[in-house]
Each structure stands twice: as structure tokens, then as C-alpha cells.
N, C-alpha and C. Protein backbone atom coordinates (compact mmCIF):
# COMPACT_ATOMS: atom_id res chain seq x y z
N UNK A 1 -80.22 -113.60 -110.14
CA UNK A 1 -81.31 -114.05 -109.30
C UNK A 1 -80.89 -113.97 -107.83
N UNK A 2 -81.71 -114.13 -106.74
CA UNK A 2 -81.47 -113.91 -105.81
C UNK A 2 -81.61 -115.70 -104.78
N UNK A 3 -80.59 -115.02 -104.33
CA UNK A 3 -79.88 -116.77 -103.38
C UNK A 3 -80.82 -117.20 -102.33
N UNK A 4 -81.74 -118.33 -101.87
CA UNK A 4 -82.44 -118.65 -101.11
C UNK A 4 -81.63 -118.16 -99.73
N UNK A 5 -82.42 -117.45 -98.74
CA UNK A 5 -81.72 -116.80 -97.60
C UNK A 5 -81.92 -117.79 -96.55
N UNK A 6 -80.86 -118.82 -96.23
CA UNK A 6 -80.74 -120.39 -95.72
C UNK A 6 -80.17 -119.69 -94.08
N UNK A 7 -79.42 -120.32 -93.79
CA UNK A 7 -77.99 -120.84 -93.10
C UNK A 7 -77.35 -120.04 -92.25
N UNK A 8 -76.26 -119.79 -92.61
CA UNK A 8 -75.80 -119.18 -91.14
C UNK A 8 -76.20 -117.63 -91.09
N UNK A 9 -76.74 -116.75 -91.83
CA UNK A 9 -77.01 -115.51 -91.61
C UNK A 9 -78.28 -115.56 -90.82
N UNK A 10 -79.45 -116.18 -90.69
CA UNK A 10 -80.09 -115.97 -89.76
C UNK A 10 -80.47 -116.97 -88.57
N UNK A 11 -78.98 -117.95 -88.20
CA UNK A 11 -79.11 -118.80 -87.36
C UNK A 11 -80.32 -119.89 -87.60
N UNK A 12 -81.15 -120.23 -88.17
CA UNK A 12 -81.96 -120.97 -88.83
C UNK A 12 -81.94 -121.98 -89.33
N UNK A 13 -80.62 -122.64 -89.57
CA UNK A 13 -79.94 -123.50 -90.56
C UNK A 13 -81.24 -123.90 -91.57
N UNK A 14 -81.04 -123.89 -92.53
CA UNK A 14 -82.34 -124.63 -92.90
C UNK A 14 -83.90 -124.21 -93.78
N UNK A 15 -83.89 -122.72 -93.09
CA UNK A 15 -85.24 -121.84 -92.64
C UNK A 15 -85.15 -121.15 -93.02
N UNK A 16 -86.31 -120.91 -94.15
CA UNK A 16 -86.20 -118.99 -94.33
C UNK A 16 -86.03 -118.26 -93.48
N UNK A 17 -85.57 -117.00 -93.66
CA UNK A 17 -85.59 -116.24 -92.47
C UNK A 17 -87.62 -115.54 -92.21
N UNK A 18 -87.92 -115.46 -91.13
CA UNK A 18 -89.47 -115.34 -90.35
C UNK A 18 -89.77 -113.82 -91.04
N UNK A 19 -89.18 -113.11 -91.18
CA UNK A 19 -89.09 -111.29 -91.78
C UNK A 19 -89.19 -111.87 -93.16
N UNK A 20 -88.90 -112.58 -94.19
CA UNK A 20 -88.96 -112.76 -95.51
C UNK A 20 -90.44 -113.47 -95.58
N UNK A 21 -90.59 -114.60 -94.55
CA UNK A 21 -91.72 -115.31 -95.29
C UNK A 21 -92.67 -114.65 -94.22
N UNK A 22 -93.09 -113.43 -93.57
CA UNK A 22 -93.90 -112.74 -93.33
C UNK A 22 -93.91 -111.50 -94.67
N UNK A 23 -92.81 -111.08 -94.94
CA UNK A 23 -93.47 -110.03 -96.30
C UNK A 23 -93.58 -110.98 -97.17
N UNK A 24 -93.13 -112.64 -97.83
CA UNK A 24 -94.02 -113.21 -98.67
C UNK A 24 -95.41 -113.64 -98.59
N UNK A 25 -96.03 -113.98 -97.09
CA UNK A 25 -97.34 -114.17 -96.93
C UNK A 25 -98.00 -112.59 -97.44
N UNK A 26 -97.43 -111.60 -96.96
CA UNK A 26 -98.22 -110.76 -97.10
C UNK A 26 -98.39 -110.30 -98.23
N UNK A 27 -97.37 -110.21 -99.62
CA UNK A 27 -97.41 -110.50 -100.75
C UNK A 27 -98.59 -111.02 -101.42
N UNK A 28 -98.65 -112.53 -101.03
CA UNK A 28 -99.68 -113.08 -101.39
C UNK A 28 -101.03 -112.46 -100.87
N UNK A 29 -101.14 -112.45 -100.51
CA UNK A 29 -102.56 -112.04 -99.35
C UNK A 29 -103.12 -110.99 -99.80
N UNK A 30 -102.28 -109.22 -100.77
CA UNK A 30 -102.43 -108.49 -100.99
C UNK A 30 -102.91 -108.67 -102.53
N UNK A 31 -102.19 -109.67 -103.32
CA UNK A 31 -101.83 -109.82 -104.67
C UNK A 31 -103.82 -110.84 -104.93
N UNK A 32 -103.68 -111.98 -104.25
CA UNK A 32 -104.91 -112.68 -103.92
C UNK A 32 -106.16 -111.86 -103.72
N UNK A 33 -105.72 -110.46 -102.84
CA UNK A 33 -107.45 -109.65 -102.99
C UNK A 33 -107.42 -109.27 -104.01
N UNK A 34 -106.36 -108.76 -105.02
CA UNK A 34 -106.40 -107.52 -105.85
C UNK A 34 -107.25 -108.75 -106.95
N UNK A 35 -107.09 -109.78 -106.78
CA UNK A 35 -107.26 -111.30 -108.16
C UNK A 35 -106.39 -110.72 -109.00
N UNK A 36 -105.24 -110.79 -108.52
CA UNK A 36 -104.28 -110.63 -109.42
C UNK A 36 -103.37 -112.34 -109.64
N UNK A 37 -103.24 -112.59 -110.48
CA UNK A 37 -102.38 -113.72 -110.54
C UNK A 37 -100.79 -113.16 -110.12
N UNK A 38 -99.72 -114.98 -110.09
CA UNK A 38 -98.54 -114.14 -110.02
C UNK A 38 -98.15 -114.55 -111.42
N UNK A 39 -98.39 -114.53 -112.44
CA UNK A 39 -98.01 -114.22 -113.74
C UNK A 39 -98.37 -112.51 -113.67
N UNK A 40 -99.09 -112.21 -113.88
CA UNK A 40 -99.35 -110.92 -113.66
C UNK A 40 -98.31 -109.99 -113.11
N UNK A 41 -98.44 -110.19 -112.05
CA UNK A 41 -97.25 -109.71 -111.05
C UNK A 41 -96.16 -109.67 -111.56
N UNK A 42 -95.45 -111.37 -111.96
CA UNK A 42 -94.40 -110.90 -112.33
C UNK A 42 -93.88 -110.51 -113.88
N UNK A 43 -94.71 -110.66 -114.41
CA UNK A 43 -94.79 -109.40 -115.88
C UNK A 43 -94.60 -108.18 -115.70
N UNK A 44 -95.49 -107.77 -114.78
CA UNK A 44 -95.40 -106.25 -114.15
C UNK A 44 -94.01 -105.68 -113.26
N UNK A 45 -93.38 -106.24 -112.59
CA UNK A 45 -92.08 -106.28 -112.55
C UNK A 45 -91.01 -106.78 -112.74
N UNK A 46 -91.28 -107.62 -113.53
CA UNK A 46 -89.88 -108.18 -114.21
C UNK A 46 -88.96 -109.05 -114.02
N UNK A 47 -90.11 -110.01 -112.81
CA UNK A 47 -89.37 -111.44 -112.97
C UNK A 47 -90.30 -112.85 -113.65
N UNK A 48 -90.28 -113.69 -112.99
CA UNK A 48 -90.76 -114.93 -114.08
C UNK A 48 -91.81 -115.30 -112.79
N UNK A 49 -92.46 -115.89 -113.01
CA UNK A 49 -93.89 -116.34 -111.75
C UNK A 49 -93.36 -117.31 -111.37
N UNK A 50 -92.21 -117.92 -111.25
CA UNK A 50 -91.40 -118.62 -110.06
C UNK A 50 -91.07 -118.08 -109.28
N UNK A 51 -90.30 -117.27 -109.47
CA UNK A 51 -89.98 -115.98 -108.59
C UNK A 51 -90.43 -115.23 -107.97
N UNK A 52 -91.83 -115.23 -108.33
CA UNK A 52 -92.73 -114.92 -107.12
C UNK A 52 -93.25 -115.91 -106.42
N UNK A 53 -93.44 -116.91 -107.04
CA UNK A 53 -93.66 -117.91 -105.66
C UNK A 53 -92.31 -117.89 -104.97
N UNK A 54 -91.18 -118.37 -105.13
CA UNK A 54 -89.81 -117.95 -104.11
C UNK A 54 -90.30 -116.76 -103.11
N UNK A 55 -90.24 -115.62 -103.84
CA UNK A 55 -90.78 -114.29 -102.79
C UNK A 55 -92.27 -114.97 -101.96
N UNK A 56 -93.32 -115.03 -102.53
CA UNK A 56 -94.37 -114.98 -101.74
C UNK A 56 -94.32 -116.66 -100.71
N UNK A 57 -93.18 -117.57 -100.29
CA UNK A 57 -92.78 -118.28 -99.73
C UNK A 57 -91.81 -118.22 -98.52
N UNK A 58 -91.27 -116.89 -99.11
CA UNK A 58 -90.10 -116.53 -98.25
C UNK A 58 -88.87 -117.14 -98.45
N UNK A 59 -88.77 -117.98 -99.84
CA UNK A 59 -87.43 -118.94 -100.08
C UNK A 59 -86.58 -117.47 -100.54
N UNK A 60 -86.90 -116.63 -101.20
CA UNK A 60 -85.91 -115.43 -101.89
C UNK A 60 -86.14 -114.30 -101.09
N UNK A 61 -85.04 -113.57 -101.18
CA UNK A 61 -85.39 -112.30 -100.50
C UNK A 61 -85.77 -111.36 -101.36
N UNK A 62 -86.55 -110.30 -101.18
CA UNK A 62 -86.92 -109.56 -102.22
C UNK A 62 -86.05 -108.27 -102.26
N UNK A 63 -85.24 -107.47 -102.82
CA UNK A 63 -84.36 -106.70 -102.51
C UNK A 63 -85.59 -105.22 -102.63
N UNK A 64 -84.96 -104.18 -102.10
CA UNK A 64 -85.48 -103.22 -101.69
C UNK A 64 -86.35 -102.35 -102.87
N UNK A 65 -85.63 -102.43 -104.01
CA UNK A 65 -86.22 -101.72 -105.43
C UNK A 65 -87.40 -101.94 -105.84
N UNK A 66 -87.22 -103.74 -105.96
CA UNK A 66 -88.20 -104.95 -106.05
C UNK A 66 -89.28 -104.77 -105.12
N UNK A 67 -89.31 -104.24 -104.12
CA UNK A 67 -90.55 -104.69 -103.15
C UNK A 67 -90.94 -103.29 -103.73
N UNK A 68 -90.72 -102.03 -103.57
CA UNK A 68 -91.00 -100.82 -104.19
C UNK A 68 -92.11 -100.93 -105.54
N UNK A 69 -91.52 -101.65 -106.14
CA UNK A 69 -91.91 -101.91 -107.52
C UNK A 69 -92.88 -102.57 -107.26
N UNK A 70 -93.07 -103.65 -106.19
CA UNK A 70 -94.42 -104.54 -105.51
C UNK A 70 -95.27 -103.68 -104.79
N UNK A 71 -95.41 -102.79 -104.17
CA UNK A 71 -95.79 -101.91 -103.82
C UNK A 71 -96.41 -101.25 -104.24
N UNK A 72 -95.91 -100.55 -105.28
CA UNK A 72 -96.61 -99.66 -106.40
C UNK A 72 -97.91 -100.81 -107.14
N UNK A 73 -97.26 -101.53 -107.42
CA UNK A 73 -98.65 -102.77 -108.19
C UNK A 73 -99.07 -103.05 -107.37
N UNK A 74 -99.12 -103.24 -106.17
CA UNK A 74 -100.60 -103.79 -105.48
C UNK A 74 -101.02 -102.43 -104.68
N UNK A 75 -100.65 -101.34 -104.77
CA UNK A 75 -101.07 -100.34 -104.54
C UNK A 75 -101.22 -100.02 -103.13
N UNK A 76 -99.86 -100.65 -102.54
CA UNK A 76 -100.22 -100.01 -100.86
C UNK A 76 -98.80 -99.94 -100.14
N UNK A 77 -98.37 -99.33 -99.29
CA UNK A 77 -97.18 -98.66 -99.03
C UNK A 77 -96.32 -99.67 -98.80
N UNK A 78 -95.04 -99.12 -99.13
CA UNK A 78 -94.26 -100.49 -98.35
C UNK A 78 -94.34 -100.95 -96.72
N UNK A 79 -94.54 -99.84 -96.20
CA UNK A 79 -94.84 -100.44 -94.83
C UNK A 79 -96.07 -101.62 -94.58
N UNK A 80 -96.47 -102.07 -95.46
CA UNK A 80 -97.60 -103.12 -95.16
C UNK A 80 -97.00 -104.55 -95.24
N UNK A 81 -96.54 -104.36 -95.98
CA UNK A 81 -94.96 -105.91 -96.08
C UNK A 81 -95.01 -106.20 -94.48
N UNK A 82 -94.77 -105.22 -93.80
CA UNK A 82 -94.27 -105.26 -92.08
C UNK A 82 -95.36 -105.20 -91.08
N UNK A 83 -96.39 -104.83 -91.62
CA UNK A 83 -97.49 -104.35 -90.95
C UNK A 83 -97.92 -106.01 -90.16
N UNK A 84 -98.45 -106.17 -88.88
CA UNK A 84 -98.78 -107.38 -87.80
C UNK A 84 -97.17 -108.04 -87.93
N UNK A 85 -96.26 -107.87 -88.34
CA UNK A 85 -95.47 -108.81 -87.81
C UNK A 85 -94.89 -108.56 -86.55
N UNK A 86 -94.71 -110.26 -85.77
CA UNK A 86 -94.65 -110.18 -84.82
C UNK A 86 -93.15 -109.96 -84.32
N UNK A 87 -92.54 -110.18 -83.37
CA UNK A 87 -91.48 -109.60 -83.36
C UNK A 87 -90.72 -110.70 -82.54
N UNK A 88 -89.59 -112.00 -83.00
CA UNK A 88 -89.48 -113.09 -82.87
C UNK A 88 -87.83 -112.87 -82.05
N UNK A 89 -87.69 -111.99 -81.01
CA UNK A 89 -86.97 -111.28 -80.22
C UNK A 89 -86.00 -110.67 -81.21
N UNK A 90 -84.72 -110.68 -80.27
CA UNK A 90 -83.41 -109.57 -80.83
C UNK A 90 -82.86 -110.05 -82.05
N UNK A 91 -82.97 -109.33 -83.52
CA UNK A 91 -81.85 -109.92 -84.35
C UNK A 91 -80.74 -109.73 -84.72
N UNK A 92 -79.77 -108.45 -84.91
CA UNK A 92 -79.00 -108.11 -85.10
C UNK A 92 -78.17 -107.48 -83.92
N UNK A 93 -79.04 -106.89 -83.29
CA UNK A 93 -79.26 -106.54 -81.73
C UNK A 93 -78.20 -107.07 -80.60
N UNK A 94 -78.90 -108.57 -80.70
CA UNK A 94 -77.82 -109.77 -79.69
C UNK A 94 -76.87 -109.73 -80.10
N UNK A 95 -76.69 -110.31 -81.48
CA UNK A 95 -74.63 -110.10 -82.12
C UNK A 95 -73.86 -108.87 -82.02
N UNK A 96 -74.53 -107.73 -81.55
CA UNK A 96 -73.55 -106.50 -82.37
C UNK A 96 -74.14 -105.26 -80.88
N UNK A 97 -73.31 -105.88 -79.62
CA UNK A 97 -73.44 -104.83 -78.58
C UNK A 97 -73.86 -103.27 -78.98
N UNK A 98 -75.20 -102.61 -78.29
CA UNK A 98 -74.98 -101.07 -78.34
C UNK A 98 -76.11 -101.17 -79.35
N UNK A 99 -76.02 -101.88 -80.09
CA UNK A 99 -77.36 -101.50 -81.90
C UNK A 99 -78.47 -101.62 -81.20
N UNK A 100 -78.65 -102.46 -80.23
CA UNK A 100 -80.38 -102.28 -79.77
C UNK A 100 -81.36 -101.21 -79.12
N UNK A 101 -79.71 -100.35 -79.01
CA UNK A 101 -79.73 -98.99 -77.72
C UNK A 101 -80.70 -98.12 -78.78
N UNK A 102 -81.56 -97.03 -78.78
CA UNK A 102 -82.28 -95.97 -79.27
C UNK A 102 -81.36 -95.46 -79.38
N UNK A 103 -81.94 -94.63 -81.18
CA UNK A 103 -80.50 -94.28 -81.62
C UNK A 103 -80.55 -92.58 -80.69
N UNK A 104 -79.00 -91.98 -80.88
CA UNK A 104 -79.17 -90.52 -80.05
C UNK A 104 -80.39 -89.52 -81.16
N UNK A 105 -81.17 -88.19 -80.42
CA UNK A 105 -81.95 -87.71 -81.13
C UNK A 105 -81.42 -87.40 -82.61
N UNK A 106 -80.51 -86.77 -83.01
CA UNK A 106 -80.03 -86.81 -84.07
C UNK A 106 -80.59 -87.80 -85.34
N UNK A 107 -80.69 -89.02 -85.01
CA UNK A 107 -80.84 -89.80 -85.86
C UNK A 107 -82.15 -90.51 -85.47
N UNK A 108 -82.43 -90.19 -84.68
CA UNK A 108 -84.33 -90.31 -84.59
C UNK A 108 -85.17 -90.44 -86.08
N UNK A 109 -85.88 -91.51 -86.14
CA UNK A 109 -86.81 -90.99 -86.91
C UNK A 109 -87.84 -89.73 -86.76
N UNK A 110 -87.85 -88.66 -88.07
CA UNK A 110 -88.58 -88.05 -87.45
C UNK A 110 -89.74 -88.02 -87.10
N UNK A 111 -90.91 -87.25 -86.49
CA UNK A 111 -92.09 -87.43 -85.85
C UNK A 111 -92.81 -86.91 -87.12
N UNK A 112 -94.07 -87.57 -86.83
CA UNK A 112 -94.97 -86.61 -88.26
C UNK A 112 -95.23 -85.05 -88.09
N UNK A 113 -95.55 -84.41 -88.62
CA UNK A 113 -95.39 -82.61 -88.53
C UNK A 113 -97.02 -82.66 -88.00
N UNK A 114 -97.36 -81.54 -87.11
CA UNK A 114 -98.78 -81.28 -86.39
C UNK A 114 -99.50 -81.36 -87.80
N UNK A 115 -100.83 -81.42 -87.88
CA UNK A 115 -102.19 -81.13 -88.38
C UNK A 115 -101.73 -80.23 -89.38
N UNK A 116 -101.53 -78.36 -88.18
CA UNK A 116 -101.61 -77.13 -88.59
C UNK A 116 -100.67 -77.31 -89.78
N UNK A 117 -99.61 -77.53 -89.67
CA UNK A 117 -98.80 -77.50 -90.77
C UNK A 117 -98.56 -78.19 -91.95
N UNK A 118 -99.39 -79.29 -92.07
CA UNK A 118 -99.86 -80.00 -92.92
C UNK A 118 -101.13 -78.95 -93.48
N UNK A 119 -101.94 -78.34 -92.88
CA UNK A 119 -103.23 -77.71 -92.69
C UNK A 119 -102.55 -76.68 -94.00
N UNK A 120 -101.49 -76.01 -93.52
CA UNK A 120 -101.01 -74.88 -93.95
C UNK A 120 -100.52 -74.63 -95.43
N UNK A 121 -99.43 -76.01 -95.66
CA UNK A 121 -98.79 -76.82 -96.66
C UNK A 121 -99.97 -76.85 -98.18
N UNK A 122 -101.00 -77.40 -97.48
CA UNK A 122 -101.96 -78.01 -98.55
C UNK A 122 -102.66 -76.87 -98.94
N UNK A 123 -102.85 -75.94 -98.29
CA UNK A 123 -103.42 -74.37 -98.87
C UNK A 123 -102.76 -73.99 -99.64
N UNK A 124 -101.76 -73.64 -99.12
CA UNK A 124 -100.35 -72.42 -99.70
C UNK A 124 -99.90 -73.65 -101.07
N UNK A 125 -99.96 -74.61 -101.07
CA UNK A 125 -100.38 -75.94 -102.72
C UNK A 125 -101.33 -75.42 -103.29
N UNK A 126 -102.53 -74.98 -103.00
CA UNK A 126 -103.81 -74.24 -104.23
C UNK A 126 -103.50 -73.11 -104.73
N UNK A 127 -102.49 -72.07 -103.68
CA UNK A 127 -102.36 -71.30 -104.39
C UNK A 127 -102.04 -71.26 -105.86
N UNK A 128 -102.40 -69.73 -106.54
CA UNK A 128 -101.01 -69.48 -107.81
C UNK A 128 -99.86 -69.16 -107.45
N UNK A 129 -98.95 -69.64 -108.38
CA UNK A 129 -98.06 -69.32 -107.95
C UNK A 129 -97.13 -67.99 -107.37
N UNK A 130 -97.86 -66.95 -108.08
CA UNK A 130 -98.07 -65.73 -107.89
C UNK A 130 -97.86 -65.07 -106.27
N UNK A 131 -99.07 -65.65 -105.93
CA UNK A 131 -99.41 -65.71 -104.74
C UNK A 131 -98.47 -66.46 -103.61
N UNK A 132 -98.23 -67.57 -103.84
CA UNK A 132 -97.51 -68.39 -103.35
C UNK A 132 -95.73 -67.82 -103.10
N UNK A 133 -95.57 -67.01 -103.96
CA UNK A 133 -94.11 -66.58 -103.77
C UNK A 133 -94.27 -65.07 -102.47
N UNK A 134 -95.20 -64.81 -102.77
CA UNK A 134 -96.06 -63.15 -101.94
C UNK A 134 -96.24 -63.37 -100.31
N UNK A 135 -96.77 -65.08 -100.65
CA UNK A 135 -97.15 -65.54 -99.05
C UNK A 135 -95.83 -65.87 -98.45
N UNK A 136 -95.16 -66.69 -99.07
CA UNK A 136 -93.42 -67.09 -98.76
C UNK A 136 -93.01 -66.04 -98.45
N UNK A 137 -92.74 -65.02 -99.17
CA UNK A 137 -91.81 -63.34 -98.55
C UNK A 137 -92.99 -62.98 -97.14
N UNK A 138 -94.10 -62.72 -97.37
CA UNK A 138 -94.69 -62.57 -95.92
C UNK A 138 -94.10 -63.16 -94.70
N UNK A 139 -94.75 -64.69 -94.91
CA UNK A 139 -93.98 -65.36 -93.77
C UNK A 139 -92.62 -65.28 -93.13
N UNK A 140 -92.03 -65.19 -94.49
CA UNK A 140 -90.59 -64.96 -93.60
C UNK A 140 -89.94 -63.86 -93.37
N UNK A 141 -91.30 -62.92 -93.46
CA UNK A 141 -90.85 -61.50 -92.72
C UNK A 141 -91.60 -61.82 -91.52
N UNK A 142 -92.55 -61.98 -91.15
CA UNK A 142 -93.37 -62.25 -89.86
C UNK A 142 -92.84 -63.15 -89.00
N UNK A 143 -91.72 -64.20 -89.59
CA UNK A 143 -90.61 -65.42 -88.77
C UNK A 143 -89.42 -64.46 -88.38
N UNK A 144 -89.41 -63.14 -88.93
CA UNK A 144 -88.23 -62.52 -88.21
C UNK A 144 -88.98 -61.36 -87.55
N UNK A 145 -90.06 -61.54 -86.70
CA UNK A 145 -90.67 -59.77 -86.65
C UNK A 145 -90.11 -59.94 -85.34
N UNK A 146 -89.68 -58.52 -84.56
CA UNK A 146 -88.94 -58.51 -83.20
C UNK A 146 -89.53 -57.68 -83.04
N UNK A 147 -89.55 -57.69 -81.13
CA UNK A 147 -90.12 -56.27 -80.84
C UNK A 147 -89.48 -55.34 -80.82
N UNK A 148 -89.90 -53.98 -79.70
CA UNK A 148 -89.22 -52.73 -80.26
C UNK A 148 -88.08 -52.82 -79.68
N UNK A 149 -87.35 -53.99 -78.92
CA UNK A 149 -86.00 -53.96 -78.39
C UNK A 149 -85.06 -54.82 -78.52
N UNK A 150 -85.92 -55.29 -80.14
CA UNK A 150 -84.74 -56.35 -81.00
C UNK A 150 -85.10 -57.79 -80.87
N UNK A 151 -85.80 -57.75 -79.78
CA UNK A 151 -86.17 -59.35 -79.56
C UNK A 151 -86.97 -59.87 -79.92
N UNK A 152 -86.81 -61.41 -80.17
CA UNK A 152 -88.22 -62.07 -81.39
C UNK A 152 -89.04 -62.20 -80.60
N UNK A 153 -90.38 -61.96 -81.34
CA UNK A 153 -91.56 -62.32 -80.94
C UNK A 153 -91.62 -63.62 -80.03
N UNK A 154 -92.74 -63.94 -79.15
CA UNK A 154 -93.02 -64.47 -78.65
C UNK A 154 -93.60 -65.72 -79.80
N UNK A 155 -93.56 -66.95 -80.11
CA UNK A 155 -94.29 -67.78 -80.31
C UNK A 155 -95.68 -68.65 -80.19
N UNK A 156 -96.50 -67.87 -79.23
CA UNK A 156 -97.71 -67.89 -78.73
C UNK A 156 -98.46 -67.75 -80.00
């Protein structure tokens, strides 16, 4: 089972940590439209309906698999756990010089891909497969076409 998240890890003495009992409100809140009970719930993943009240309280932390698995049953991404929370300043940040800095591009999250290529993706998916291997050799003859003095095409 998982240890009520008290005391000295989030300076709180006392207090759930504010990040747990914001994804347990939201837990509830999601589980409550669906009229889902938390018997339900926790049948469906595999703990006891105490344990979800702990989670949807913020007394337990929910480990990463677990919320996944919550996710999938109430049918909405894990990013919604996080979604309006507010942001109750620096946490890890203040203790541990340099972590608050943006990480270098390298380790950027990446950006979502344009439209077009999403556009592109979801076509070249209807194809047969047939086709689909025909269009692949195309493209990546047309990603190497140079002009008549060796040099790649322009990208325009």
C-alpha cells in the first residue's frame, strides 16, 4: 500500500502534499460525472474503495501506473489530473540550485508537429499497404532530389 505523503518531504508537516489532493479532487470530480461509484473504480483497478477515498483526498499518492490505469477508466488523459492547478510557487526548484533553469534545447519538450504533417500522416494511414511502401520510396527519393550541381533542393 502506499504511505500517506505527510512530513518532511513536502515541508507541510502534517499536510498532504497540494499536487496530490488537487489530482484527488480531480479524481473525484471526473469519477462523480461519469456516476461512477468508488467501488467501481476500485474493482476496475485493483484496489479496495478505501483507497480511493485516500487517493481522491490526497492522503495517498497515486503512483504513476495507477493513475494511467485511472485514466483509462474515466476516459480522459492523464494530463487532466493537472489540468487548473494552480501553481503554489517553487518546489523542488528552491532546494536543488539550477533545476528551475529551462532545460538546454536538447531536452526540451518537444513541440507538437504542424497541421501539414499530421495532414500527411493520416492519409499515407488509409493507404494500402501496397501503396504506402511506393509513397515511402517516393518521398525519400524527392527528400534527396539535388539540383544539376549536386545541391539540395530548396525547401520552399
Amino acid at each position: 500500500m502506499t504511505s500517506p505523503v505527510y512530513a518532511e518531504d513536502n515541508g507541510r508537516r502534517g499536510q498532504p502534499d497540494p499536487v496530490d489532493v488537487h489530482v484527488g479532487r480531480r479524481l473525484r470530480a471526473r469519477r462523480q460525472a461519469l456516476g461512477m461509484s468508488q467501488e467501481m473504480l476500485a474493482r476496475a483497478v485493483g484496489v479496495t474503495f478505501q483507497q480511493v477515498q485516500k487517493y481522491e483526498r490526497g492522503a495517498n499518492r497515486i503512483s504513476a501506473s495507477r493513475l494511467y490505469d485511472i485514466a483509462l477508466m474515466l476516459q480522459v488523459p492523464i494530463n487532466y489530473f493537472f489540468d487548473h492547478m494552480e501553481d503554489d510557487g517553487p518546489r523542488i526548484a528552491e532546494r536543488l540550485p539550477g533545476l528551475g533553469e529551462p532545460p538546454p534545447p536538447a531536452l526540451a519538450a518537444p513541440s507538437s508537429p504542424p497541421t501539414d504533417e499530421i495532414d500527411l500522416l493520416t492519409a499515407y494511414r488509409k493507404l494500402p499497404e501496397d501503396i504506402q511502401r511506393k509513397s515511402l520510396t517516393l518521398l525519400r527519393s524527392m527528400a534527396n532530389l539535388r539540383d544539376k550541381k549536386g545541391e539540395p533542393l530548396p525547401d520552399d
